[in-house]
N, C-alpha and C. Protein backbone atom coordinates (compact mmCIF):
# COMPACT_ATOMS: atom_id res chain seq x y z
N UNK A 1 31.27 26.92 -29.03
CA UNK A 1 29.89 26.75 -28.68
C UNK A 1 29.32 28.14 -28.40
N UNK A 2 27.78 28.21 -28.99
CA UNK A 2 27.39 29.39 -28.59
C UNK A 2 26.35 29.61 -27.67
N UNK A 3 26.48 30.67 -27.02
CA UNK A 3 25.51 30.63 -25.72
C UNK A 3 23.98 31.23 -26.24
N UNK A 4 22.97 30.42 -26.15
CA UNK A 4 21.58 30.92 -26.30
C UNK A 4 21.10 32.03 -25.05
N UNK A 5 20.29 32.89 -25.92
CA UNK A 5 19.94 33.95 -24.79
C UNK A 5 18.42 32.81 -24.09
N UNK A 6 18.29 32.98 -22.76
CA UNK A 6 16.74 32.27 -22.69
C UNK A 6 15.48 33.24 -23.46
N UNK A 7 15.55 34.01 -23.96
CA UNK A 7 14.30 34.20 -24.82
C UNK A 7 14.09 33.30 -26.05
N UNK A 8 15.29 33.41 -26.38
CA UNK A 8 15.42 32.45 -27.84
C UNK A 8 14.41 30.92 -27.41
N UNK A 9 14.68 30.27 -26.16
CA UNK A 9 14.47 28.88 -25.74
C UNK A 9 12.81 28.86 -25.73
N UNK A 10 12.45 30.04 -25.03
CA UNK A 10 10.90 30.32 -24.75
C UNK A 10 9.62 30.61 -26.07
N UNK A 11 10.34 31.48 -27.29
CA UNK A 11 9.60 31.68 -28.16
C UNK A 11 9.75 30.90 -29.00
N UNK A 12 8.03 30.86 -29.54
CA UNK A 12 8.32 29.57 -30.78
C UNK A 12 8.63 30.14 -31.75
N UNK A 13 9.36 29.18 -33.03
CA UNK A 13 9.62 29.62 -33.99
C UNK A 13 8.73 29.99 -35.21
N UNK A 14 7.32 29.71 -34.76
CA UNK A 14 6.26 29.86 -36.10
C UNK A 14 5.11 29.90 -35.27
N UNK A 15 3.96 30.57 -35.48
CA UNK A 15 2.77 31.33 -35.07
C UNK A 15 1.46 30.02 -36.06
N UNK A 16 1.18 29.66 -35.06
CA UNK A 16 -0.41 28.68 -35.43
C UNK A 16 -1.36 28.50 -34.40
N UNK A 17 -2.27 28.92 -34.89
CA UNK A 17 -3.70 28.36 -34.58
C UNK A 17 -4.25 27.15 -34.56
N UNK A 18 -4.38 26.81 -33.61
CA UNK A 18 -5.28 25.18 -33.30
C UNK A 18 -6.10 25.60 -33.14
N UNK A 19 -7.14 24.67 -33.92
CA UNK A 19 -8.64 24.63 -33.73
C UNK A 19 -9.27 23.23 -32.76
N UNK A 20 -9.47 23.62 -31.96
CA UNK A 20 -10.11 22.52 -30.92
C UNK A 20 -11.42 21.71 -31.28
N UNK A 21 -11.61 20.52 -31.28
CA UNK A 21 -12.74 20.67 -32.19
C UNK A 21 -13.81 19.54 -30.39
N UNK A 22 -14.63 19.48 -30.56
CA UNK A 22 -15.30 19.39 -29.10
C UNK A 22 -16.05 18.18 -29.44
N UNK A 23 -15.85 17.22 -28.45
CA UNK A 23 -16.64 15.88 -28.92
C UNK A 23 -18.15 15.79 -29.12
N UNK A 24 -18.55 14.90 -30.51
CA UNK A 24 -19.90 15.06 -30.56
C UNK A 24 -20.58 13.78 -29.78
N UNK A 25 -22.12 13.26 -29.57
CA UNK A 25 -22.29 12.71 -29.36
C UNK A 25 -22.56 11.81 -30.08
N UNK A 26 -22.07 10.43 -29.57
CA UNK A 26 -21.91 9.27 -30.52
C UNK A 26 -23.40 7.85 -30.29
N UNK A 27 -23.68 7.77 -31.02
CA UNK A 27 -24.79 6.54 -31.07
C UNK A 27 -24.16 5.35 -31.81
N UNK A 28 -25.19 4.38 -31.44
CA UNK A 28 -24.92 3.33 -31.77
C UNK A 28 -25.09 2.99 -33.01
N UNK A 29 -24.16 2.35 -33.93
CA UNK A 29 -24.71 2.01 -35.38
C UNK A 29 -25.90 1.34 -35.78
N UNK A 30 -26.59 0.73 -34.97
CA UNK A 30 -27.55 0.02 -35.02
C UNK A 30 -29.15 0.94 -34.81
N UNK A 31 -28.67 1.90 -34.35
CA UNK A 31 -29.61 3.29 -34.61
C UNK A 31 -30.40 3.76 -35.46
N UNK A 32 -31.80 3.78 -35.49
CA UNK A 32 -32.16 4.54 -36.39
C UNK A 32 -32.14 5.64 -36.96
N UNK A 33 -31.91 6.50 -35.71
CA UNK A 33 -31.54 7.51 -35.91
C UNK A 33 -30.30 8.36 -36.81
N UNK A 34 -30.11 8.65 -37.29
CA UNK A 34 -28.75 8.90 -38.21
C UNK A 34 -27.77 10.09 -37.28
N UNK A 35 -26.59 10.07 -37.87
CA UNK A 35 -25.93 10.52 -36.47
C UNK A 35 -25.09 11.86 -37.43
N UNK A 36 -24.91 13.08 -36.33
CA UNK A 36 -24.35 13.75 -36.62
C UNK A 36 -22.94 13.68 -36.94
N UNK A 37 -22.06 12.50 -35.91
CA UNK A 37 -20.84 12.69 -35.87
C UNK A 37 -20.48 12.29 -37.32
N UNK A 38 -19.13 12.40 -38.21
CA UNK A 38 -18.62 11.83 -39.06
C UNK A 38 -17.92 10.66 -38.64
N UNK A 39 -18.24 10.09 -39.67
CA UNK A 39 -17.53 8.51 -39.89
C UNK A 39 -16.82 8.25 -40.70
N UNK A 40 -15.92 7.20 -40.24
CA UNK A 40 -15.51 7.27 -41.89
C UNK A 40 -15.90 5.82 -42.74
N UNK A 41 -15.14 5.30 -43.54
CA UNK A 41 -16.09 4.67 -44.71
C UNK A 41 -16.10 3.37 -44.28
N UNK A 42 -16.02 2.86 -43.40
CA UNK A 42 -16.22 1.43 -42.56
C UNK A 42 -17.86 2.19 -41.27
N UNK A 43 -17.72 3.18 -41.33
CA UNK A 43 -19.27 3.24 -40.36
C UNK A 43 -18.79 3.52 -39.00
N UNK A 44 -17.31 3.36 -38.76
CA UNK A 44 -17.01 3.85 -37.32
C UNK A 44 -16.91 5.69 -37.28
N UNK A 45 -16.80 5.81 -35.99
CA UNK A 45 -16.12 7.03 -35.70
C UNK A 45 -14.77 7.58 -35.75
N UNK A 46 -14.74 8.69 -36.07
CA UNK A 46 -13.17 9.25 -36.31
C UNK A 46 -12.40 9.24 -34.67
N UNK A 47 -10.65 8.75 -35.14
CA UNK A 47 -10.28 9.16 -34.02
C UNK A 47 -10.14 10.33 -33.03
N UNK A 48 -10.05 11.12 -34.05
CA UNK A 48 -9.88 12.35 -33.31
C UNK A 48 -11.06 12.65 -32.20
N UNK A 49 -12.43 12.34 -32.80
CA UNK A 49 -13.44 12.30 -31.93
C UNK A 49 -14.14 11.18 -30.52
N UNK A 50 -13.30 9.94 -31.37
CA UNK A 50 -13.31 9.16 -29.88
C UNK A 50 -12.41 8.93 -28.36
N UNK A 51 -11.09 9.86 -29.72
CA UNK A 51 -10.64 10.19 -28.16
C UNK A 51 -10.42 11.12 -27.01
N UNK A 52 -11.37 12.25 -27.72
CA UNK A 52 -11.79 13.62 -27.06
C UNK A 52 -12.89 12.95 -26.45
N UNK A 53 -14.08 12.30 -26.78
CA UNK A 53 -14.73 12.17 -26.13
C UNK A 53 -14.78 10.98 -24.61
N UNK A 54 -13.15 9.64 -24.89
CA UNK A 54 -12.88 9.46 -23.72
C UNK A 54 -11.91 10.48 -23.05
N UNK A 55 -11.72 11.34 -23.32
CA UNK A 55 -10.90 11.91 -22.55
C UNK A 55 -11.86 12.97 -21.40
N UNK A 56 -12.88 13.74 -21.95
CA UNK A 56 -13.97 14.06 -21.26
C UNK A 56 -14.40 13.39 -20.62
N UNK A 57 -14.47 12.31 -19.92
CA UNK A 57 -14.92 10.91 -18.93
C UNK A 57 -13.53 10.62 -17.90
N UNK A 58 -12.45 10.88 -18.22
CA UNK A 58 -10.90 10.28 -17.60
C UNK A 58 -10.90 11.39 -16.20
N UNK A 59 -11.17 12.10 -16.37
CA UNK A 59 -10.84 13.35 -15.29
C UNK A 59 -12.10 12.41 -13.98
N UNK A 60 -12.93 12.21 -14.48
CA UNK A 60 -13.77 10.97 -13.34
C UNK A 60 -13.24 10.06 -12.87
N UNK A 61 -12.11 9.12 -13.14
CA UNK A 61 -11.38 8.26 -12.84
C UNK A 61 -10.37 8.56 -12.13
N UNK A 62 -9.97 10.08 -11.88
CA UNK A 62 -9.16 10.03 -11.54
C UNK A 62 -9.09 11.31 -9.83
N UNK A 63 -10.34 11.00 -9.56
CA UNK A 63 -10.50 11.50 -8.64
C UNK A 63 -10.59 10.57 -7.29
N UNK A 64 -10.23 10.71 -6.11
CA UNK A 64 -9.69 10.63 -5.12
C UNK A 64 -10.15 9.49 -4.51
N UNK A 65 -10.15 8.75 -3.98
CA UNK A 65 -11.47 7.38 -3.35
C UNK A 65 -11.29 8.52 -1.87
N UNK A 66 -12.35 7.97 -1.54
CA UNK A 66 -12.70 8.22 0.21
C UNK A 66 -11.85 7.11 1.11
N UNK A 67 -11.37 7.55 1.65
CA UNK A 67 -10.73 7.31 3.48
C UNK A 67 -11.47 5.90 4.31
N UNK A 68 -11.85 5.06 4.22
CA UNK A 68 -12.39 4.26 5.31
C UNK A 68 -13.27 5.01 6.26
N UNK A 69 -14.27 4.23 6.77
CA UNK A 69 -14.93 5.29 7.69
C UNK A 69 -14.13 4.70 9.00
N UNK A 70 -14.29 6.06 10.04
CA UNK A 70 -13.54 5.76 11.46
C UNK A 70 -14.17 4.48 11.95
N UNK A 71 -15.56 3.71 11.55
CA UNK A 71 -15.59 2.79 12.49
C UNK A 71 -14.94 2.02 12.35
N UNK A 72 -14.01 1.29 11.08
CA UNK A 72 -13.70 0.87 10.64
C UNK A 72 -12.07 0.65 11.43
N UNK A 73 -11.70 1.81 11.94
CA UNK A 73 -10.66 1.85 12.49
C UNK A 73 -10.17 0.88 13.99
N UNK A 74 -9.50 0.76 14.47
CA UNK A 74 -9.22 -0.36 15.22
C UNK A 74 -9.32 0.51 16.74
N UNK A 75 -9.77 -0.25 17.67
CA UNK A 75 -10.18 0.75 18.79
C UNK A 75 -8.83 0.18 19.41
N UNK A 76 -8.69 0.94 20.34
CA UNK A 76 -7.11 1.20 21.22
C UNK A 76 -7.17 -0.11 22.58
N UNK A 77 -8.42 -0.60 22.77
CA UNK A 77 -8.50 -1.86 23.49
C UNK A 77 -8.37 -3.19 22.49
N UNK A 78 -8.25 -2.74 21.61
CA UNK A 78 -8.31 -4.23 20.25
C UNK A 78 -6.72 -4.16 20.44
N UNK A 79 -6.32 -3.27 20.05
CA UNK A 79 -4.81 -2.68 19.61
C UNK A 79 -3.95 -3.66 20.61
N UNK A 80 -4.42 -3.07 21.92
CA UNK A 80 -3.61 -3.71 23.49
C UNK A 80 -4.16 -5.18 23.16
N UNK A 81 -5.14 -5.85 22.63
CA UNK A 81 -5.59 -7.30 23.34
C UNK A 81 -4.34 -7.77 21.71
N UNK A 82 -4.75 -7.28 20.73
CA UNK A 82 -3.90 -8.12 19.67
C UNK A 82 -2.48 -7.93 19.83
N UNK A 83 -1.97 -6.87 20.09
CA UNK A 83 -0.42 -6.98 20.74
C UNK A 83 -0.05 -7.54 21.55
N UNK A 84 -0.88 -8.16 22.43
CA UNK A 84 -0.12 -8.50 23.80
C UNK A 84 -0.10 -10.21 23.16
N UNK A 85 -1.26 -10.32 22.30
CA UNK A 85 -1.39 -12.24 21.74
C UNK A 85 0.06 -12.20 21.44
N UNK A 86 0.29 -10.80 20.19
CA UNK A 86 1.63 -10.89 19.65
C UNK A 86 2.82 -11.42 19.97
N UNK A 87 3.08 -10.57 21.36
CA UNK A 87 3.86 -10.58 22.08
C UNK A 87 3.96 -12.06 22.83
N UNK A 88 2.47 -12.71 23.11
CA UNK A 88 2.76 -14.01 23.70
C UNK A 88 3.81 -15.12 22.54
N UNK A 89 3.10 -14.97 21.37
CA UNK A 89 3.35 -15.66 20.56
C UNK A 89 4.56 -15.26 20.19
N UNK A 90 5.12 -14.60 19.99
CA UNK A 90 6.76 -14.25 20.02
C UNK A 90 7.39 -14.85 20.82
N UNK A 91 7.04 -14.49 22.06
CA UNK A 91 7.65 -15.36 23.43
C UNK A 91 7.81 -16.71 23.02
N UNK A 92 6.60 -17.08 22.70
CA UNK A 92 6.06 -19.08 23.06
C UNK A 92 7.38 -19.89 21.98
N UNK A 93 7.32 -18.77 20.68
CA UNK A 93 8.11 -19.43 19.20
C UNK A 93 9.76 -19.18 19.49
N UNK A 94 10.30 -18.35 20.42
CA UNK A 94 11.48 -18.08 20.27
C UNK A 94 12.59 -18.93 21.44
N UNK A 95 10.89 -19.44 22.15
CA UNK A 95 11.35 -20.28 23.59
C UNK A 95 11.84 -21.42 23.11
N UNK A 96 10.97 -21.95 21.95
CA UNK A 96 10.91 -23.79 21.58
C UNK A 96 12.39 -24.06 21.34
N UNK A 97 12.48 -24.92 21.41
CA UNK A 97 13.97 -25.93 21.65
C UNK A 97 13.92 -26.26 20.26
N UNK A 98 15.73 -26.39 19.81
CA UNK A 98 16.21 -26.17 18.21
C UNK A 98 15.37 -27.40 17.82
N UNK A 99 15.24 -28.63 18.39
CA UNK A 99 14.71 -29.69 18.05
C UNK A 99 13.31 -30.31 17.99
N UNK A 100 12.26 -29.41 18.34
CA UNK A 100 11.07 -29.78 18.60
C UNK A 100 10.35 -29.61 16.78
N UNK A 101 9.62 -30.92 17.01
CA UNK A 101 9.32 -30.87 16.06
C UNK A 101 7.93 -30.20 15.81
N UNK A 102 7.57 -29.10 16.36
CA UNK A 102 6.92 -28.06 15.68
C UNK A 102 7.42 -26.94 15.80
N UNK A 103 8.94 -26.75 15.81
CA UNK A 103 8.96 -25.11 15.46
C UNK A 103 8.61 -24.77 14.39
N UNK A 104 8.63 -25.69 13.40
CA UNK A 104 8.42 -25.22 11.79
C UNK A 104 6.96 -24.54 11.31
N UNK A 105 5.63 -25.54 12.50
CA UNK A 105 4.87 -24.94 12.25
C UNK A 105 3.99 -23.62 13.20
N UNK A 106 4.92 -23.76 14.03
CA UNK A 106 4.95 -22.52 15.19
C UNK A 106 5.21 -21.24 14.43
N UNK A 107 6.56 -21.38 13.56
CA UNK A 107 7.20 -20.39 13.08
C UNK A 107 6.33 -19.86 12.11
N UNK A 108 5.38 -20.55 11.08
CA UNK A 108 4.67 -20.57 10.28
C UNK A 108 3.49 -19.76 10.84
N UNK A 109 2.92 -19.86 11.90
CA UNK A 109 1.83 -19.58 12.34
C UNK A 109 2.35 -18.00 13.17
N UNK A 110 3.15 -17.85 13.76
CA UNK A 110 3.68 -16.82 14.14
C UNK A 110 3.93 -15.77 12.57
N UNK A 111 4.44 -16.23 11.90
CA UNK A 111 4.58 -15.33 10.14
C UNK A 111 3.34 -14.79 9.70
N UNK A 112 1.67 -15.74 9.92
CA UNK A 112 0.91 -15.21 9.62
C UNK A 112 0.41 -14.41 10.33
N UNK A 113 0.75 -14.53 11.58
CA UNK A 113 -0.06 -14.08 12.62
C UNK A 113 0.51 -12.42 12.32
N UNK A 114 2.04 -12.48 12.18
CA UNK A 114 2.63 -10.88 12.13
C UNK A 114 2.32 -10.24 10.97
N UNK A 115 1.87 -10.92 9.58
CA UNK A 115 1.70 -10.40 8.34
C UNK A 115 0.11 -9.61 8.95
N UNK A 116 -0.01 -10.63 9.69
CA UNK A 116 -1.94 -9.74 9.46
C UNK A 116 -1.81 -8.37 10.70
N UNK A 117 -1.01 -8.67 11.67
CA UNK A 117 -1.12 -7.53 12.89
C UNK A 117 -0.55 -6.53 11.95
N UNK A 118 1.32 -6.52 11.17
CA UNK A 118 1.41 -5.58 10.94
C UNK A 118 0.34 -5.10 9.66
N UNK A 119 -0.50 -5.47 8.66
CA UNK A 119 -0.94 -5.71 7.61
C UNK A 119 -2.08 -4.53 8.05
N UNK A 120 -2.81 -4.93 9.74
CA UNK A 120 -4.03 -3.92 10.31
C UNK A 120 -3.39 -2.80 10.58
N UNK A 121 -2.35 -2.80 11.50
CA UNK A 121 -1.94 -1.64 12.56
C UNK A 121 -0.95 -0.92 11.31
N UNK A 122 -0.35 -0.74 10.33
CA UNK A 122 0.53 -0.35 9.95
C UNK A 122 -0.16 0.92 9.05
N UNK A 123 -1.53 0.76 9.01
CA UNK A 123 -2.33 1.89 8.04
C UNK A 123 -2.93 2.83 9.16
N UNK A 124 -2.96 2.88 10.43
CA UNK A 124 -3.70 3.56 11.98
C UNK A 124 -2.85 4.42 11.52
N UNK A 125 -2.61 5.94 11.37
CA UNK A 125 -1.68 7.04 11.37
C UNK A 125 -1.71 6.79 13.27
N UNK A 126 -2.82 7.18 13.91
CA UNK A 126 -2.63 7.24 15.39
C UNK A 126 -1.67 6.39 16.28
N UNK A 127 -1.74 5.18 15.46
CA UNK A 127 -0.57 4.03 16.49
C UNK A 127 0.83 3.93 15.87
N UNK A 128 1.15 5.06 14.99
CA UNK A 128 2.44 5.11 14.14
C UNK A 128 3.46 5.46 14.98
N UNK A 129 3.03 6.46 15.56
CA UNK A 129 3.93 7.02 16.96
C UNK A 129 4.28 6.54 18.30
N UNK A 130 2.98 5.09 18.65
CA UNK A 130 3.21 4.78 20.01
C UNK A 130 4.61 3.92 19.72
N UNK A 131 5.53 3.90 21.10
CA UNK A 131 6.31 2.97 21.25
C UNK A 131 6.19 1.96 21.30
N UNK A 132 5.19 1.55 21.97
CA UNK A 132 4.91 0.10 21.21
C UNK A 132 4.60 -0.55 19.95
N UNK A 133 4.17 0.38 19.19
CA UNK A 133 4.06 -0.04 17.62
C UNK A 133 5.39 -0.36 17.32
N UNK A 134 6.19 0.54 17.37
CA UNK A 134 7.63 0.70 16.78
C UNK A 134 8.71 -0.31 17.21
N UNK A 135 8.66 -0.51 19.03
CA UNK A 135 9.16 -2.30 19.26
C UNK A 135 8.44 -3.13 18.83
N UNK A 136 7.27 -3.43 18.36
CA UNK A 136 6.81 -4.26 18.21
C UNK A 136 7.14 -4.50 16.66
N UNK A 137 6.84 -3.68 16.31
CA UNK A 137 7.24 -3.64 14.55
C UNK A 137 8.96 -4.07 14.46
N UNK A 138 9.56 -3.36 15.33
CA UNK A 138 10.67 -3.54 14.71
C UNK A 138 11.07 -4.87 15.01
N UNK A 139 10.59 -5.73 16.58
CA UNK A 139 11.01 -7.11 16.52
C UNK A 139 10.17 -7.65 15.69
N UNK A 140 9.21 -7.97 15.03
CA UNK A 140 8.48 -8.60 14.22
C UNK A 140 9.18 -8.70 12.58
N UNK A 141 9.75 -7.22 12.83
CA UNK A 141 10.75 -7.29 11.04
C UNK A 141 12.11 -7.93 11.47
N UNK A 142 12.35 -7.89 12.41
CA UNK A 142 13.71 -8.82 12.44
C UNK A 142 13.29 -10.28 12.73
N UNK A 143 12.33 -10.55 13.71
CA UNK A 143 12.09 -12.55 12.99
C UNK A 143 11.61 -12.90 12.15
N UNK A 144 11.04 -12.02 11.17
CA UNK A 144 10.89 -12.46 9.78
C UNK A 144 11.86 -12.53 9.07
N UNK A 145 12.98 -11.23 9.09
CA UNK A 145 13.72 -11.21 8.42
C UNK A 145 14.72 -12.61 8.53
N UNK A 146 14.86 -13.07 9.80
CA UNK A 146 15.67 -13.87 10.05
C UNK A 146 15.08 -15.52 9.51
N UNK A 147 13.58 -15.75 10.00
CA UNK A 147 13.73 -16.78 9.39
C UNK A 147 13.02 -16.89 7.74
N UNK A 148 12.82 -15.59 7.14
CA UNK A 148 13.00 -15.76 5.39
C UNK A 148 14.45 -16.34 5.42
N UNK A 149 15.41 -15.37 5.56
CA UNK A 149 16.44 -15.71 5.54
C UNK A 149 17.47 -17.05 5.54
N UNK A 150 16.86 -17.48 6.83
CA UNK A 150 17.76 -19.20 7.08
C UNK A 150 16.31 -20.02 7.50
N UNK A 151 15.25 -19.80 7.12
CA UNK A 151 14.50 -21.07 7.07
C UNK A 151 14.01 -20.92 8.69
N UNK A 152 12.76 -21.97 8.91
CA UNK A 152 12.11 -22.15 9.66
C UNK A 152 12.43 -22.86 11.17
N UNK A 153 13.41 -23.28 10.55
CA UNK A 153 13.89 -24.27 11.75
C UNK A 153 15.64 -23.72 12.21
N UNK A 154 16.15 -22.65 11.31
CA UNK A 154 17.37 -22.18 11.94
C UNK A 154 17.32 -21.42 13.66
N UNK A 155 17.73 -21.96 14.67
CA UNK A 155 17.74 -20.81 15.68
C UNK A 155 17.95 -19.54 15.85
N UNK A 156 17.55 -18.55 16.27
CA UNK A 156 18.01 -17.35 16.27
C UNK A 156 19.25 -16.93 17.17
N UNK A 157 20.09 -16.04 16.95
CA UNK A 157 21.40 -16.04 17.36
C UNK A 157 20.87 -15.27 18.99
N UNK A 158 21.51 -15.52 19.53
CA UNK A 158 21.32 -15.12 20.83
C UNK A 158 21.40 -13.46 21.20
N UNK A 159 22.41 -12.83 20.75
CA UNK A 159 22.24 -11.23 20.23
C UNK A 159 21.02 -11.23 19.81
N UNK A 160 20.72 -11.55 18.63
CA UNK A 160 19.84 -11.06 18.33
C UNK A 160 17.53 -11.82 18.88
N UNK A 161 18.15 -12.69 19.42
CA UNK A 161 17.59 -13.12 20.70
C UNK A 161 17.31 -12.52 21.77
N UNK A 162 18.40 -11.54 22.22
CA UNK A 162 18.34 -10.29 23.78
C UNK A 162 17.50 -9.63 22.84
N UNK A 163 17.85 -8.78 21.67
CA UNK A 163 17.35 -7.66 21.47
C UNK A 163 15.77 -8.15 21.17
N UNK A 164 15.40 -8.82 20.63
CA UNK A 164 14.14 -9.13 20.42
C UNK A 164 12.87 -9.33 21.57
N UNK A 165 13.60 -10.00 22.60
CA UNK A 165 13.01 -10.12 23.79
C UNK A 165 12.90 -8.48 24.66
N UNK A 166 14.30 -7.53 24.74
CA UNK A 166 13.86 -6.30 24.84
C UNK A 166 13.31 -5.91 24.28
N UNK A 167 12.99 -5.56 22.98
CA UNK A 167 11.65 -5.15 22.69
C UNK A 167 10.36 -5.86 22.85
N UNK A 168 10.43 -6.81 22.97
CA UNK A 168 9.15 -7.34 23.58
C UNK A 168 8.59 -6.72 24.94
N UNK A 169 9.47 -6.90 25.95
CA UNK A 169 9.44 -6.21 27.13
C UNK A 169 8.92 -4.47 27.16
N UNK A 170 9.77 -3.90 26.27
CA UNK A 170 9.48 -2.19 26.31
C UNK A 170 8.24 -2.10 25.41
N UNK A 171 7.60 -2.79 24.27
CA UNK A 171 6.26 -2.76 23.91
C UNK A 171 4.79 -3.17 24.65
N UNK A 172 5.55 -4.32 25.54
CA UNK A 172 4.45 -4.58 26.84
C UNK A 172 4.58 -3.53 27.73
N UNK A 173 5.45 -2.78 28.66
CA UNK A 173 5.35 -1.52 29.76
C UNK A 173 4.79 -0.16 28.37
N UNK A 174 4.85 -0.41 27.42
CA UNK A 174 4.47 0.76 26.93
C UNK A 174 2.96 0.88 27.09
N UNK A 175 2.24 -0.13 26.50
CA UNK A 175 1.29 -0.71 26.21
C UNK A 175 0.44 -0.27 27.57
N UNK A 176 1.11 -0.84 28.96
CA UNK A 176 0.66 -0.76 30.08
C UNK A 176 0.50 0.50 30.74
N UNK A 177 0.84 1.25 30.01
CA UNK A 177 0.89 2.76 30.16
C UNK A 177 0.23 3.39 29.11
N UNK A 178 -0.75 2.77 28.08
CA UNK A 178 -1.64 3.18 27.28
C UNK A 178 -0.59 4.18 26.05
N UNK A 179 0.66 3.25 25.79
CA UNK A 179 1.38 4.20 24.93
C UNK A 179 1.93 3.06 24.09
């Protein structure tokens, strides 16, 4: 095998000129006007020219959207009143007895309730850092996880029962401390 020098890789092997050719403007066939661009023998436009001329328009599409405006953002007394529902409702669903016949739709209503809290709070850069986001988030991804997992009506294991309830606890004193 032979070893290439990197100049070899960099220079091309043959010298050409491209001619760029710059989109014209296109009218409608139904125009009276007669049109500069070429066509070809069906009355359309050439490719080469329709797709220079969407391509001159694409660089618009592909610029940035704007940010939400701050009012839009969730004020830090919303934050505390919808976490703490959270937190009730965590409590109320994890209390119910294996046999009652609405955990199923307790559990149900608790799923939506966490899809929409984390769904608001999870785009705030500002509440990314509090500790209470982060217990709260993290018990909220483990009773989902658990009852996707085994269904609506499986109990939760008691391990993982303590830990859920501690974080419930350390997201409420956080909370109460405006953190």
């Amino acid at each position: 095998m032979t070893a290439m020098t990197p100049s070899s890789l960099l220079t091309p092997t043959s010298k050409r000129t491209v001619a760029v050719a710059l989109p014209r403007a296109i009218t409608p066939p139904s125009s009276p006007v007669p049109s500069a661009t070429p066509t070809t023998a069906n009355g359309g436009c050439r490719r080469r020219e329709f797709s220079l001329s969407m391509a001159a328009g694409l660089p618009l599409l592909l610029l940035p959207v704007a940010a939400p405006p701050a009012s839009m953002a969730a004020s830090d007394e919303e934050y505390a009143r919808e976490t703490t529902e959270m937190i009730g409702k965590v409590r109320f669903t994890i209390a119910m007895e294996r046999g009652d016949p609405n955990v199923a739709t307790a559990v149900a209503d608790l799923r939506e309730a966490s899809n929409t809290w984390v769904a608001k709070y999870r785009r705030e850069k500002e509440l990314l850092g509090r500790p209470s986001f982060r217990d709260m988030y993290s018990a909220l991804n483990a009773i989902s996880g658990h009852y996707i997992s085994f269904g609506p009506t499986a109990p939760i294991p008691a391990k993982r029962k303590t830990r859920i309830l501690e974080e419930m606890d350390t997201a409420e004193k956080a909370l109460q401390r405006g953190r």
